[in-house]
C-alpha atoms as a PDB file:
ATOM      1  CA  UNK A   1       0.000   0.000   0.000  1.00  0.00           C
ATOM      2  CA  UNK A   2       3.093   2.701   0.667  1.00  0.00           C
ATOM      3  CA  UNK A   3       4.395   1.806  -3.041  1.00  0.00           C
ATOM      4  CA  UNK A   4       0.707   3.045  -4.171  1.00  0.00           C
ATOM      5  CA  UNK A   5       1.126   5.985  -1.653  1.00  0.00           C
ATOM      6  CA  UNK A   6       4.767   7.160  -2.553  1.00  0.00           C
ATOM      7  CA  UNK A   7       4.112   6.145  -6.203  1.00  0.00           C
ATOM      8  CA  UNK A   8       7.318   4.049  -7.432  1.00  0.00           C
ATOM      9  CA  UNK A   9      10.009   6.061  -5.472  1.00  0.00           C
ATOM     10  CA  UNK A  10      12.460   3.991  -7.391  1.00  0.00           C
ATOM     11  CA  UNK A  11      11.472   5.073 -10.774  1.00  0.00           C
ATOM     12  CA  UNK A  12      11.445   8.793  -8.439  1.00  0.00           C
ATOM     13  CA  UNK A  13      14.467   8.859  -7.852  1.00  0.00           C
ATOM     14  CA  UNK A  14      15.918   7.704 -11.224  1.00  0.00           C
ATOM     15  CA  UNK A  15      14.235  10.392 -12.616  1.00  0.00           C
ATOM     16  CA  UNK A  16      15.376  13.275 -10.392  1.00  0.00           C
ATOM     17  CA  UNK A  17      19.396  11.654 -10.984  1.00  0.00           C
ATOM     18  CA  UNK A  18      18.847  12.512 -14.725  1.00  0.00           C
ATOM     19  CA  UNK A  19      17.342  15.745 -13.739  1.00  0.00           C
ATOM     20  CA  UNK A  20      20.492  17.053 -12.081  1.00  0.00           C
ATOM     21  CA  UNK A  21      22.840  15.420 -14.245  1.00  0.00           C
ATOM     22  CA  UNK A  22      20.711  17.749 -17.146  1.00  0.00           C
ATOM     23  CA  UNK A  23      20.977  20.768 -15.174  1.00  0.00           C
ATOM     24  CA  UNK A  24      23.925  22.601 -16.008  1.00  0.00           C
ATOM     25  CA  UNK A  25      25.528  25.402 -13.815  1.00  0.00           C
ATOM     26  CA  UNK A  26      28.864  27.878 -13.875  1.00  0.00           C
ATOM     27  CA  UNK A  27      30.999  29.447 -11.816  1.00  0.00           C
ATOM     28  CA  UNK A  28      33.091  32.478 -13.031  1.00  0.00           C
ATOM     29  CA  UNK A  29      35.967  34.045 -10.795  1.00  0.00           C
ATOM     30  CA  UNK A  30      38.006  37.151 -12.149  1.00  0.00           C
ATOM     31  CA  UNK A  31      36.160  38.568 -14.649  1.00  0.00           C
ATOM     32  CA  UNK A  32      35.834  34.596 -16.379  1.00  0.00           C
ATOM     33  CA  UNK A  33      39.730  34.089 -15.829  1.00  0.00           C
ATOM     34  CA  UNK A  34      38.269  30.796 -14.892  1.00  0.00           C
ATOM     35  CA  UNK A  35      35.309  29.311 -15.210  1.00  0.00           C
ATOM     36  CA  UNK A  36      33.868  26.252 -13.768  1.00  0.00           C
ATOM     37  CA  UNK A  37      31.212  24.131 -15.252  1.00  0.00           C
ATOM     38  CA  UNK A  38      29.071  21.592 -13.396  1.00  0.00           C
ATOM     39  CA  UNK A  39      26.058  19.429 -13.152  1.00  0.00           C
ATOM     40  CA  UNK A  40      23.353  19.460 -10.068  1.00  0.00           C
ATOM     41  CA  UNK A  41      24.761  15.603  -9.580  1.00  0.00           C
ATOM     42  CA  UNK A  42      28.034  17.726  -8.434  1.00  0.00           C
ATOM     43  CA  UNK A  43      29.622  16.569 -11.477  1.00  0.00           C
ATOM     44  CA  UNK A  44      32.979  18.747 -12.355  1.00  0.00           C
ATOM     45  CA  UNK A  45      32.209  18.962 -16.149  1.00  0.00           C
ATOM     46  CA  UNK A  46      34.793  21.141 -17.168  1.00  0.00           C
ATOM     47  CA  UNK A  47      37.427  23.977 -16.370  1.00  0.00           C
ATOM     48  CA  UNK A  48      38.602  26.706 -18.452  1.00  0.00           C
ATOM     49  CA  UNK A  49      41.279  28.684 -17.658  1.00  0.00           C
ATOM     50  CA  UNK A  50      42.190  32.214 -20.020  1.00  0.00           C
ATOM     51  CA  UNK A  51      45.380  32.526 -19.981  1.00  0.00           C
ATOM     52  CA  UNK A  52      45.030  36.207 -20.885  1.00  0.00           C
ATOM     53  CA  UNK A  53      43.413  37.280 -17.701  1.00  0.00           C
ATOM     54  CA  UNK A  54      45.448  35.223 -15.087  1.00  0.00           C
ATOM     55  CA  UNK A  55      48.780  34.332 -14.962  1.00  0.00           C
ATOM     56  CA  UNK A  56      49.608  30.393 -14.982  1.00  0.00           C
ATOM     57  CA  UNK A  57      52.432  30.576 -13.516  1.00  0.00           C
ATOM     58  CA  UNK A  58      51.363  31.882 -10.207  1.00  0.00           C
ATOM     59  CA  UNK A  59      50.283  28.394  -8.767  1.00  0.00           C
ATOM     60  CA  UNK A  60      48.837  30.150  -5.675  1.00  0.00           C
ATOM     61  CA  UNK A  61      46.738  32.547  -6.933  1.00  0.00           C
ATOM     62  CA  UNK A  62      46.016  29.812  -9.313  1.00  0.00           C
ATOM     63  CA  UNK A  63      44.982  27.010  -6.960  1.00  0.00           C
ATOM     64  CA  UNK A  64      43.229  29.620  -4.636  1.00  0.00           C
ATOM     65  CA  UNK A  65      40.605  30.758  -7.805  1.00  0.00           C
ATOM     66  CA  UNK A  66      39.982  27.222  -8.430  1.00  0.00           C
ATOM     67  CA  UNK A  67      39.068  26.079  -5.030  1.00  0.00           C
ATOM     68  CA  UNK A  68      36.518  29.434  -5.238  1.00  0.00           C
ATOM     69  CA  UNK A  69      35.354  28.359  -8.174  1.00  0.00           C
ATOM     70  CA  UNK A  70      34.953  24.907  -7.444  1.00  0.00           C
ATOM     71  CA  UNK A  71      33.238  25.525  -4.253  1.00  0.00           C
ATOM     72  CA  UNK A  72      30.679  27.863  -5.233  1.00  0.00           C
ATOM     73  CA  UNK A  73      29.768  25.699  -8.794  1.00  0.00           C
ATOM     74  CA  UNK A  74      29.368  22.976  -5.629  1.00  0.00           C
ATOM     75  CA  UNK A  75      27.134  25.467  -3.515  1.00  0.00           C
ATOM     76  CA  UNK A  76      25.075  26.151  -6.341  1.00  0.00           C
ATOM     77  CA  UNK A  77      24.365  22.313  -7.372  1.00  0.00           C
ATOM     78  CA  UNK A  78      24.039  21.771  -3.804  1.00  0.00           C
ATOM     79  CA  UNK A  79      21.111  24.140  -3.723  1.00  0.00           C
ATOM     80  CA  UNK A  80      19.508  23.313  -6.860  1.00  0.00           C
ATOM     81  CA  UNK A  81      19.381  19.226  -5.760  1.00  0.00           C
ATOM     82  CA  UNK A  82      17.617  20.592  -3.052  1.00  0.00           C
ATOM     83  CA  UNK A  83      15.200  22.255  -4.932  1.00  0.00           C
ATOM     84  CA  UNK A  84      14.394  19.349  -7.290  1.00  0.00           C
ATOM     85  CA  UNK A  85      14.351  16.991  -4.436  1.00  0.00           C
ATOM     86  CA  UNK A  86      11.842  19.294  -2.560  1.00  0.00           C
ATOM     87  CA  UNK A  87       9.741  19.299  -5.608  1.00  0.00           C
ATOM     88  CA  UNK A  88      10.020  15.454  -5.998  1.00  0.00           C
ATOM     89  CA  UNK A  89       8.845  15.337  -2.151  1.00  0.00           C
ATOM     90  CA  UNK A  90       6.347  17.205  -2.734  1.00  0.00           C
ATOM     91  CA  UNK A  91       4.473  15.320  -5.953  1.00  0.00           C
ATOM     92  CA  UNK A  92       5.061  12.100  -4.089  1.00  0.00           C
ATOM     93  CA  UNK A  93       3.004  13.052  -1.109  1.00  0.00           C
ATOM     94  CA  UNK A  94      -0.795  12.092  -0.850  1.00  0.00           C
ATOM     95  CA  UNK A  95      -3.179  14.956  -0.940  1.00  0.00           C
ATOM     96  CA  UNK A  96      -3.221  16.640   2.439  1.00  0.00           C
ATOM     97  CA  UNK A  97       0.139  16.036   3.554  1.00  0.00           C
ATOM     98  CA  UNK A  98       2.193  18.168   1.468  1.00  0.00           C
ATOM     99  CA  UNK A  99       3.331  20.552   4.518  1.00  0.00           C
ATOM    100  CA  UNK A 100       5.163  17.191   5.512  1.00  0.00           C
ATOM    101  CA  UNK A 101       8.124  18.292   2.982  1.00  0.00           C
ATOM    102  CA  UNK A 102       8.783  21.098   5.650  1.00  0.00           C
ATOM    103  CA  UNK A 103      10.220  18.267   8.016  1.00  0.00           C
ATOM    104  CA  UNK A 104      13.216  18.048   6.094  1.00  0.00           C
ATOM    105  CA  UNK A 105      13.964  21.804   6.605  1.00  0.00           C
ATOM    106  CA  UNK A 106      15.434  24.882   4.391  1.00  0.00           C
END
């Protein structure tokens, strides 16, 4: 009776995976000296780095842009699996509990 309640969560959660692997986001750091491109699964996709706006030989400045970079493209995915896995919550619940989604908090 819960499978007919929750609908297949299974199937649920398959779809919501290829739902954040489709949803593609960016970080940019100095004016798009380096740019960061993810997935909502926190996939790295790719980095590019423009030479003409950084120097490549400064490995501290270097690593210290990517680890912004990386951790904000992270902060954004992080919020935007939220998101989809709020809205998954809330199609999955039966009519008249949908304030039950709140339990899992902002």
């Amino acid at each position: 009776m819960l499978g007919n309640i929750f609908g297949n969560l299974e199937e649920r959660q398959e779809e919501l995976k290829k739902k954040l692997e489709s949803i593609q986001l960016e970080s940019s750091v100095m004016d798009g000296a380096i740019i960061v491109k993810a997935n909502a699964k926190r996939e790295i996709l790719d980095i590019l780095i423009d030479s003409e706006k950084i120097d490549v030989n400064d490995n501290e400045q270097l690593q210290d842009l990517l680890v912004t970079a990386v951790n904000d493209v992270i902060s954004m995915a992080s919020e935007a699996e939220r998101n989809e896995s709020e809205k998954l919550i809330s199609e999955i619940m039966p009519p008249g509990l949908g304030g039950l989604g709140n339990l899992f908090g902002k």
